[in-house]
N, C-alpha and C. Protein backbone atom coordinates (compact mmCIF):
# COMPACT_ATOMS: atom_id res chain seq x y z
N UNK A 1 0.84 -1.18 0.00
CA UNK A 1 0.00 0.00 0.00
C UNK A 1 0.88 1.23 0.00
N UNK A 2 -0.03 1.93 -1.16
CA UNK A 2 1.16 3.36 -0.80
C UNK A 2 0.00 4.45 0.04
N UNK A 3 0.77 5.24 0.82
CA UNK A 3 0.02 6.69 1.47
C UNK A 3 0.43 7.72 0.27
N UNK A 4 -0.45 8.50 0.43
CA UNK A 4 -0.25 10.13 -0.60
C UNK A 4 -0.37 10.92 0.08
N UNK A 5 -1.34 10.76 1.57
CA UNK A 5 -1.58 12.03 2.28
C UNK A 5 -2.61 11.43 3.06
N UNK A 6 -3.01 12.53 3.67
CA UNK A 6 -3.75 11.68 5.01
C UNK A 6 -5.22 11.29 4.34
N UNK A 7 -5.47 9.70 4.47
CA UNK A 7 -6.61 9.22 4.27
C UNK A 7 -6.51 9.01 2.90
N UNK A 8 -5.49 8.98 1.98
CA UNK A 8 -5.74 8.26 1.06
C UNK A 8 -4.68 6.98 1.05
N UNK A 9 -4.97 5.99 0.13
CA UNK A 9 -4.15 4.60 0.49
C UNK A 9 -4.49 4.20 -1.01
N UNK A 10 -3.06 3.65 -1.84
CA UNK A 10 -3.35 2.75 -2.81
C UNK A 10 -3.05 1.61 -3.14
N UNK A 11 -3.40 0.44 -4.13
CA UNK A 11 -2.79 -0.53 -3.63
C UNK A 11 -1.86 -0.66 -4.48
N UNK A 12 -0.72 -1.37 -4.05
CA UNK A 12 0.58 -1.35 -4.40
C UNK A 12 1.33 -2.89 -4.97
N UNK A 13 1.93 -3.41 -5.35
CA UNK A 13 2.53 -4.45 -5.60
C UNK A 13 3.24 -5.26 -4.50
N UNK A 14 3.22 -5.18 -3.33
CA UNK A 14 3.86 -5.55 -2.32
C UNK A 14 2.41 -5.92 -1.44
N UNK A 15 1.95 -7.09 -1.23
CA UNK A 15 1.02 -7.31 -0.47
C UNK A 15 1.23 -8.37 0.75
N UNK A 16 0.40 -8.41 1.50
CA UNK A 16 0.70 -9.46 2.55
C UNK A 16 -0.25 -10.07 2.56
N UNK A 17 -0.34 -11.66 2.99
CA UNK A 17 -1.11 -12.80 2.90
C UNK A 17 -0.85 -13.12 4.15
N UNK A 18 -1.64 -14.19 5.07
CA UNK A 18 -1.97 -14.46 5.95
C UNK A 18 -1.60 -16.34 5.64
N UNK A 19 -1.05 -16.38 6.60
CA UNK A 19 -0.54 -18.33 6.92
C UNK A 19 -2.03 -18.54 7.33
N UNK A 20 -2.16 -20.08 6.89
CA UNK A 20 -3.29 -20.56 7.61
C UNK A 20 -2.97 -20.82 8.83
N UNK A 21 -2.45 -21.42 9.30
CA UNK A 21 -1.55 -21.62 10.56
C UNK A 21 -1.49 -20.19 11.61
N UNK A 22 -0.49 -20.32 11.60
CA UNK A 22 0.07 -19.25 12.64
C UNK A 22 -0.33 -17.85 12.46
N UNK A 23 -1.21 -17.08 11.74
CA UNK A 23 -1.44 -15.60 12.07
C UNK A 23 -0.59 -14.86 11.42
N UNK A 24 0.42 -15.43 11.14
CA UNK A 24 1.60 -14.37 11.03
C UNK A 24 1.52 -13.95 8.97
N UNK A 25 1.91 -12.79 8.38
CA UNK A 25 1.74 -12.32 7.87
C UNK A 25 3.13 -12.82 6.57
N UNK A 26 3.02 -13.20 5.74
CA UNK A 26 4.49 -13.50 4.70
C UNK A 26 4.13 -12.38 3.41
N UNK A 27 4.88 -11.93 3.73
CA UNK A 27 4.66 -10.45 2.38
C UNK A 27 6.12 -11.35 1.17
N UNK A 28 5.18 -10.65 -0.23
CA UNK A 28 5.86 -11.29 -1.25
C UNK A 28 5.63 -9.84 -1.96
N UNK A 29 6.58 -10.06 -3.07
CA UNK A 29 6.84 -8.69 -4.24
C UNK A 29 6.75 -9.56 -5.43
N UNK A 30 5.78 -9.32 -5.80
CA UNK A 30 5.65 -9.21 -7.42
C UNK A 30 6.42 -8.81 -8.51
N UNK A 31 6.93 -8.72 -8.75
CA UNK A 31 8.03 -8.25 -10.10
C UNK A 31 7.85 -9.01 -11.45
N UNK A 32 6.99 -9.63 -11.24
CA UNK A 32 6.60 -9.97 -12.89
C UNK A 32 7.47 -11.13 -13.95
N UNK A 33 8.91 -11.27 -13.20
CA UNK A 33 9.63 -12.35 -13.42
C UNK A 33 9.58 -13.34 -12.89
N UNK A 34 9.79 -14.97 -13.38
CA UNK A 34 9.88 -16.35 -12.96
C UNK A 34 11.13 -16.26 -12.42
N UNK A 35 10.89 -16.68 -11.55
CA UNK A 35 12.04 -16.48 -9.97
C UNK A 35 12.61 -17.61 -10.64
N UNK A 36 12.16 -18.58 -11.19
CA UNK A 36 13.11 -20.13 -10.64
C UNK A 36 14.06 -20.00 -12.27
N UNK A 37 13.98 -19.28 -12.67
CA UNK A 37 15.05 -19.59 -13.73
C UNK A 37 16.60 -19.26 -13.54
N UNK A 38 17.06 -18.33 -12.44
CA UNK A 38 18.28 -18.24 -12.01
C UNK A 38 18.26 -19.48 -11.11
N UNK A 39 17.82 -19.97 -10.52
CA UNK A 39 18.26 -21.08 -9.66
C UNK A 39 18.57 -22.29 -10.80
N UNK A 40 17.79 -22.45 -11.73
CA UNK A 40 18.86 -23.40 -12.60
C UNK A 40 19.51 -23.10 -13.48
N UNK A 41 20.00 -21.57 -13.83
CA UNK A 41 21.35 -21.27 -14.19
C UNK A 41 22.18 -21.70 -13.28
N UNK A 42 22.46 -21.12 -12.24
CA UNK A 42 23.12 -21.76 -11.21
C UNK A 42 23.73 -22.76 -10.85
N UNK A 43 22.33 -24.18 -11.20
CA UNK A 43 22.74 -25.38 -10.99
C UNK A 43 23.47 -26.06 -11.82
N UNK A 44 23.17 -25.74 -13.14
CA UNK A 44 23.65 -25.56 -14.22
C UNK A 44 25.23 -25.21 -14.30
N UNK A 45 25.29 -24.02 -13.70
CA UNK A 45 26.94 -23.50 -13.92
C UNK A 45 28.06 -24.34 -12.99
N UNK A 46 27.09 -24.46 -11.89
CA UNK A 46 27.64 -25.53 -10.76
C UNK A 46 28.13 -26.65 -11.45
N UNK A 47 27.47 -27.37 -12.08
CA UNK A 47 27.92 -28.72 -13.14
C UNK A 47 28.80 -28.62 -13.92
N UNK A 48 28.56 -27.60 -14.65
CA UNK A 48 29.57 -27.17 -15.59
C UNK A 48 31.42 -26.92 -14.45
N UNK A 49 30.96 -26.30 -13.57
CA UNK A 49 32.29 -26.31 -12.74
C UNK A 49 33.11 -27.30 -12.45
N UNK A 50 32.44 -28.90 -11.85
CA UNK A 50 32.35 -29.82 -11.49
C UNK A 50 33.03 -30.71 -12.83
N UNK A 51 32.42 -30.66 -13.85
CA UNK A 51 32.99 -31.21 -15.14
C UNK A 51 34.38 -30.37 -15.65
N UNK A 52 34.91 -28.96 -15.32
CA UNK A 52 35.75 -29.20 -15.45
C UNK A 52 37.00 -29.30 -14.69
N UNK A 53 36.58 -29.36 -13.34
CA UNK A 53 37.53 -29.92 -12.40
C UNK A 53 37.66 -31.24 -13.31
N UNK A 54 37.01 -32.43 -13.47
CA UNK A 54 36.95 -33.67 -13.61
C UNK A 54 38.03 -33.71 -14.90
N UNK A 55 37.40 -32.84 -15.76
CA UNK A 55 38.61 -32.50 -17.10
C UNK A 55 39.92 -32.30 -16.42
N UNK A 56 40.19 -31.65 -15.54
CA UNK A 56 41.61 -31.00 -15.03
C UNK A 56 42.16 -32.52 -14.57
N UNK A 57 41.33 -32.73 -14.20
CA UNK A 57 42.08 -33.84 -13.24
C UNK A 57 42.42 -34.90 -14.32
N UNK A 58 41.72 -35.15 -15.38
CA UNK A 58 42.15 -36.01 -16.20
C UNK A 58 43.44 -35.88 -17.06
N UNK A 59 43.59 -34.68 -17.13
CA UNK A 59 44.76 -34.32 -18.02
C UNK A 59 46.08 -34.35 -16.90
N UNK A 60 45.48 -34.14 -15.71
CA UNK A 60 46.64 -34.39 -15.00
C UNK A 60 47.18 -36.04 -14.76
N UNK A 61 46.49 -36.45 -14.94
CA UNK A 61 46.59 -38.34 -14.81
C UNK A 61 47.27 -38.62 -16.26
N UNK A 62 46.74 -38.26 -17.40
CA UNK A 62 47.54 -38.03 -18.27
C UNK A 62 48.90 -37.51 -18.53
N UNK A 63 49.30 -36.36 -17.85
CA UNK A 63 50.49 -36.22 -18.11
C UNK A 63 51.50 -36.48 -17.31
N UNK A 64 50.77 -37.25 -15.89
CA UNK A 64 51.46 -38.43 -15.13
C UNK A 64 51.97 -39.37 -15.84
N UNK A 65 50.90 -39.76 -16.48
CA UNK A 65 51.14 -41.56 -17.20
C UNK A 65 52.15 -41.12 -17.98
N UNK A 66 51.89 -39.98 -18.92
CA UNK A 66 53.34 -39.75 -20.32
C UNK A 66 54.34 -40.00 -19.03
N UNK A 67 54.81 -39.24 -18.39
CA UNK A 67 55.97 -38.17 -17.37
C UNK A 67 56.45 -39.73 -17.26
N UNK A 68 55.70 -40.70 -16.59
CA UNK A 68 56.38 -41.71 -16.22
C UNK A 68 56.62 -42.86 -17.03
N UNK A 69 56.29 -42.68 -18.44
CA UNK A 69 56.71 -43.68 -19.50
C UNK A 69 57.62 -42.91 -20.11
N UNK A 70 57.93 -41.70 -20.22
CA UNK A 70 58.88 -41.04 -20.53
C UNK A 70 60.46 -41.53 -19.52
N UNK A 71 60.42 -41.78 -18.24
CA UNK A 71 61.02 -41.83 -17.40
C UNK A 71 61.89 -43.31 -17.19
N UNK A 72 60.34 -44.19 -17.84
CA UNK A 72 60.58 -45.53 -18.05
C UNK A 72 61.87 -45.72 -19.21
N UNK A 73 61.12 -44.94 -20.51
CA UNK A 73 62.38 -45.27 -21.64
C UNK A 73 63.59 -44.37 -21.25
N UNK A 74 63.86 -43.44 -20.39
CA UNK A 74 65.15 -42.78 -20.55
C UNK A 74 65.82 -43.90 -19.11
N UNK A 75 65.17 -44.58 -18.53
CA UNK A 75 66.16 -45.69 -17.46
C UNK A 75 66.71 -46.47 -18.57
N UNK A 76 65.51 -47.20 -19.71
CA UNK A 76 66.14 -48.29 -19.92
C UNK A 76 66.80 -48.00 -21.28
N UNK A 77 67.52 -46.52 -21.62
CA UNK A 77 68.06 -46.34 -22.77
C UNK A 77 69.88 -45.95 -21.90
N UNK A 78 69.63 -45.77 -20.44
CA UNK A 78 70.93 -45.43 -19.49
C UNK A 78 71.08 -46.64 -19.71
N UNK A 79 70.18 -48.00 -19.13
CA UNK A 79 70.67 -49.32 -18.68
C UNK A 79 71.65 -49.99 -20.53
N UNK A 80 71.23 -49.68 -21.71
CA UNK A 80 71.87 -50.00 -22.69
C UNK A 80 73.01 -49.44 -23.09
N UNK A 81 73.28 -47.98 -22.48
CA UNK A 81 74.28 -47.01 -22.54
C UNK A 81 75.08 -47.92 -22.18
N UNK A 82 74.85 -48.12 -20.30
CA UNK A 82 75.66 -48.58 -19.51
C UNK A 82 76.26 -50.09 -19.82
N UNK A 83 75.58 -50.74 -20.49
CA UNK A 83 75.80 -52.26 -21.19
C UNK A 83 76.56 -52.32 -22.35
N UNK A 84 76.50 -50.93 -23.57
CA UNK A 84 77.57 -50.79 -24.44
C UNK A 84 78.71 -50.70 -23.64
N UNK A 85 78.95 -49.29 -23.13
CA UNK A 85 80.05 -49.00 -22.43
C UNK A 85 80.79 -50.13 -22.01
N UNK A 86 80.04 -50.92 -20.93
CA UNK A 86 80.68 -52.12 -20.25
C UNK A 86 81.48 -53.52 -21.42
N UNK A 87 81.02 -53.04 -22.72
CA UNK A 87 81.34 -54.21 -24.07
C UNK A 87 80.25 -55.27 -24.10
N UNK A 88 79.53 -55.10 -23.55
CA UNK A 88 77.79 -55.85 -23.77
C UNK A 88 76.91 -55.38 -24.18
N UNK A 89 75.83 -56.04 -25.49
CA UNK A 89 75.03 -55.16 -25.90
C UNK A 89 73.67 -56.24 -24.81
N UNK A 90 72.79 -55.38 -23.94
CA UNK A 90 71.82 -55.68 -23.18
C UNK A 90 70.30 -56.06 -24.22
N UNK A 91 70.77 -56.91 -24.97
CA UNK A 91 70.15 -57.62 -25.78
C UNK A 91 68.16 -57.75 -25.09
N UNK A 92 67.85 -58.30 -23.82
CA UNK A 92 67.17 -57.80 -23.56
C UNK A 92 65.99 -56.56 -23.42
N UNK A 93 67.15 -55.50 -23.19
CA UNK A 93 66.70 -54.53 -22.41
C UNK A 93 66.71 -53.53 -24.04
N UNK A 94 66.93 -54.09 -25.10
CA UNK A 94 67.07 -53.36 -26.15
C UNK A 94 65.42 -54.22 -26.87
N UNK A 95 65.04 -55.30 -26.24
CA UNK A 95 63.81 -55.63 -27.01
C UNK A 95 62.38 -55.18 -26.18
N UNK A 96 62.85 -55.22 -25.06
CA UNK A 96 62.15 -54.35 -23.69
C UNK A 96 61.52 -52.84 -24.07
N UNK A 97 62.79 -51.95 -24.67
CA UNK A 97 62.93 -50.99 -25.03
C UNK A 97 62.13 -50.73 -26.50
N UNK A 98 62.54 -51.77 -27.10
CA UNK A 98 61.54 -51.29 -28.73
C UNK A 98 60.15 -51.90 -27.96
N UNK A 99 59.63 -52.66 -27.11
CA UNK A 99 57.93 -52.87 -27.00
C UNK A 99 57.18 -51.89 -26.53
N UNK A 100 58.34 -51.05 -25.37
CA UNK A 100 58.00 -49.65 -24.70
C UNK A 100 57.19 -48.82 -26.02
N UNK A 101 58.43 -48.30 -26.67
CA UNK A 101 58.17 -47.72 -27.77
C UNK A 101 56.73 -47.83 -28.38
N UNK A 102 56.60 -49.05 -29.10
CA UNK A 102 55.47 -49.47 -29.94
C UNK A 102 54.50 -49.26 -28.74
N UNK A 103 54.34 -49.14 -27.56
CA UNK A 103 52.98 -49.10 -26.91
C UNK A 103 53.23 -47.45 -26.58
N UNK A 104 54.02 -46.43 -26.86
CA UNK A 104 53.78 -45.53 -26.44
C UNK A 104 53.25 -44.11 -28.03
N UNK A 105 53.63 -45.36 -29.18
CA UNK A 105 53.11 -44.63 -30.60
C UNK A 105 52.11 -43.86 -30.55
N UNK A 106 51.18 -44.90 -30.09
CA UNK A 106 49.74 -44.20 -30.35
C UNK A 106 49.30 -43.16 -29.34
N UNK A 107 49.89 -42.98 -28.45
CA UNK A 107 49.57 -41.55 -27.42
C UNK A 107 50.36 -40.17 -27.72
N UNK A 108 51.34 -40.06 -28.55
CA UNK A 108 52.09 -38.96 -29.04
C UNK A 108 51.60 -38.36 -29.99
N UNK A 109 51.46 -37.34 -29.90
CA UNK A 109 50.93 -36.25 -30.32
C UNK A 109 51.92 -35.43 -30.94
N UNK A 110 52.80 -34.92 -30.52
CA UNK A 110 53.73 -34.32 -30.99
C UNK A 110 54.72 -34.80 -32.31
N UNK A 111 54.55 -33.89 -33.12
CA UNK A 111 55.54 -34.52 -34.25
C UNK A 111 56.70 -35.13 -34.04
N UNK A 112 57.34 -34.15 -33.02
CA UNK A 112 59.12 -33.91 -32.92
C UNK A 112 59.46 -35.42 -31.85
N UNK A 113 58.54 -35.76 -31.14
CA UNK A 113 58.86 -36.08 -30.45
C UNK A 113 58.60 -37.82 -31.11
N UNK A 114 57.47 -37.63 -31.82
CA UNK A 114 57.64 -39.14 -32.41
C UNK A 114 58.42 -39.54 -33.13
N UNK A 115 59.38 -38.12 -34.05
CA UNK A 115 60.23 -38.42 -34.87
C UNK A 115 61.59 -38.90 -33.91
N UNK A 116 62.03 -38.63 -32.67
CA UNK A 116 62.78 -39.26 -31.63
C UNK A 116 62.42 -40.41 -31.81
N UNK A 117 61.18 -40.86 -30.82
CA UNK A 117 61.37 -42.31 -31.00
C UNK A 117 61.20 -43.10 -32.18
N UNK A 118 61.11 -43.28 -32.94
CA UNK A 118 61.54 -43.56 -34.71
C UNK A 118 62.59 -43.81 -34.49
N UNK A 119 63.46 -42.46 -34.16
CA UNK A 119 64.82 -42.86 -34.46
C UNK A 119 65.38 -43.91 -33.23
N UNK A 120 65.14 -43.86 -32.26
CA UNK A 120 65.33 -44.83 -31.45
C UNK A 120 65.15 -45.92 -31.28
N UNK A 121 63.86 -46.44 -32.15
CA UNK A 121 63.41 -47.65 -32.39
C UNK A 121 63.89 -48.25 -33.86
N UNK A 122 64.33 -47.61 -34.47
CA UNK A 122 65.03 -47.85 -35.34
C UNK A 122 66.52 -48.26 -35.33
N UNK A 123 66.97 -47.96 -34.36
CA UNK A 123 68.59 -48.08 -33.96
C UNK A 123 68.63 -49.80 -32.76
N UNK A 124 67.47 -49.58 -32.58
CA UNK A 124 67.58 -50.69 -31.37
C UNK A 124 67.13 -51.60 -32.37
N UNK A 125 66.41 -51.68 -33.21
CA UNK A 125 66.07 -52.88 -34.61
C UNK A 125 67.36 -52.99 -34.55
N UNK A 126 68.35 -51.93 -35.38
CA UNK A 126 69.50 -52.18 -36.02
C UNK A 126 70.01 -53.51 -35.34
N UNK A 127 70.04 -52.75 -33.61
CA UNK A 127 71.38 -53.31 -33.14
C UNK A 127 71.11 -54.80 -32.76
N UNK A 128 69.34 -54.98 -32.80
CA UNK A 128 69.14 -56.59 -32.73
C UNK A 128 69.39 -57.52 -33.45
N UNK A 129 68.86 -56.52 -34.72
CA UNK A 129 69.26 -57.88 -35.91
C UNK A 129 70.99 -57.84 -36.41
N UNK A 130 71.56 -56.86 -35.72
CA UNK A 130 73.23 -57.15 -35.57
C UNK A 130 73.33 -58.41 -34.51
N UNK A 131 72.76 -58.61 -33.40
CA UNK A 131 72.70 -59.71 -32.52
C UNK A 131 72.49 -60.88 -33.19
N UNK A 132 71.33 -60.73 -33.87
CA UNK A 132 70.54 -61.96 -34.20
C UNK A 132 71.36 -62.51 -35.26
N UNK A 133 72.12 -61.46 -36.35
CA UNK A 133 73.33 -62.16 -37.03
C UNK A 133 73.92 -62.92 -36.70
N UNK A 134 74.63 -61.89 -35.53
CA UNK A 134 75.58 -62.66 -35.00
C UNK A 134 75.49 -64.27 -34.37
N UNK A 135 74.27 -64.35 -33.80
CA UNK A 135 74.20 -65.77 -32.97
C UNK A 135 73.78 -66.89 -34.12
N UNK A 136 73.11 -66.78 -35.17
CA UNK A 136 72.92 -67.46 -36.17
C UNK A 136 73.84 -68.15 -37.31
């Protein structure tokens, strides 16, 4: 209700209703908009947040898994270093080394970096079927 002056009263957009219950008075405002459509933007954006934590976290598990197959082939390319050096070729650890490889093809992305292992898997062929000569 609005006042203008004494004894007049109009009615206004702000009214009060009465609980069946308790007496007590719950005033509501009208504004002409559907209230509930920000509450599921909201819920909405909330999800959207949630999904991309879940994204983050995946790429981080991902570039765990590379970090540590990366880590894997540079041990077992020291352990063949260390087996030339010594006058042994680690015949093993050089067929170990090309299976690494072939299971890590299909996750590289990077040009440069597949063109590395190419060349690495190519040298460890070499040096097998130099083995495999040899014992035959």
């Amino acid at each position: 209700m609005k006042i203008n002056g004494p004894n007049e009263l109009k009615p206004s957009r702000i009214s009060a209703k009465k609980k069946a219950g308790g007496g007590q008075a719950a005033f509501t405002v009208d504004t002409g908009q559907d209230t509930s459509a920000p509450r599921q933007a909201q819920a909405t954006s909330s999800l959207a947040a949630v999904d991309s934590l879940l994204a983050l976290q995946e790429v981080g598990e991902r570039q765990r898994d590379g970090l540590q197959r990366g880590r894997d082939t540079l041990d077992l390319l020291d352990e063949i270093r260390d087996g030339l050096l010594n006058g042994s070729i680690p015949v093993a650890k050089l067929r170990e080394l090309t299976r690494l490889i072939d299971g890590q093809r299909e996750q590289v992305a990077d040009p440069g970096l597949a063109e590395v292992l190419d060349e690495i898997d190519h040298r460890a062929q070499v040096e097998l079927a130099k083995y495999e000569h040899l014992v035959s």
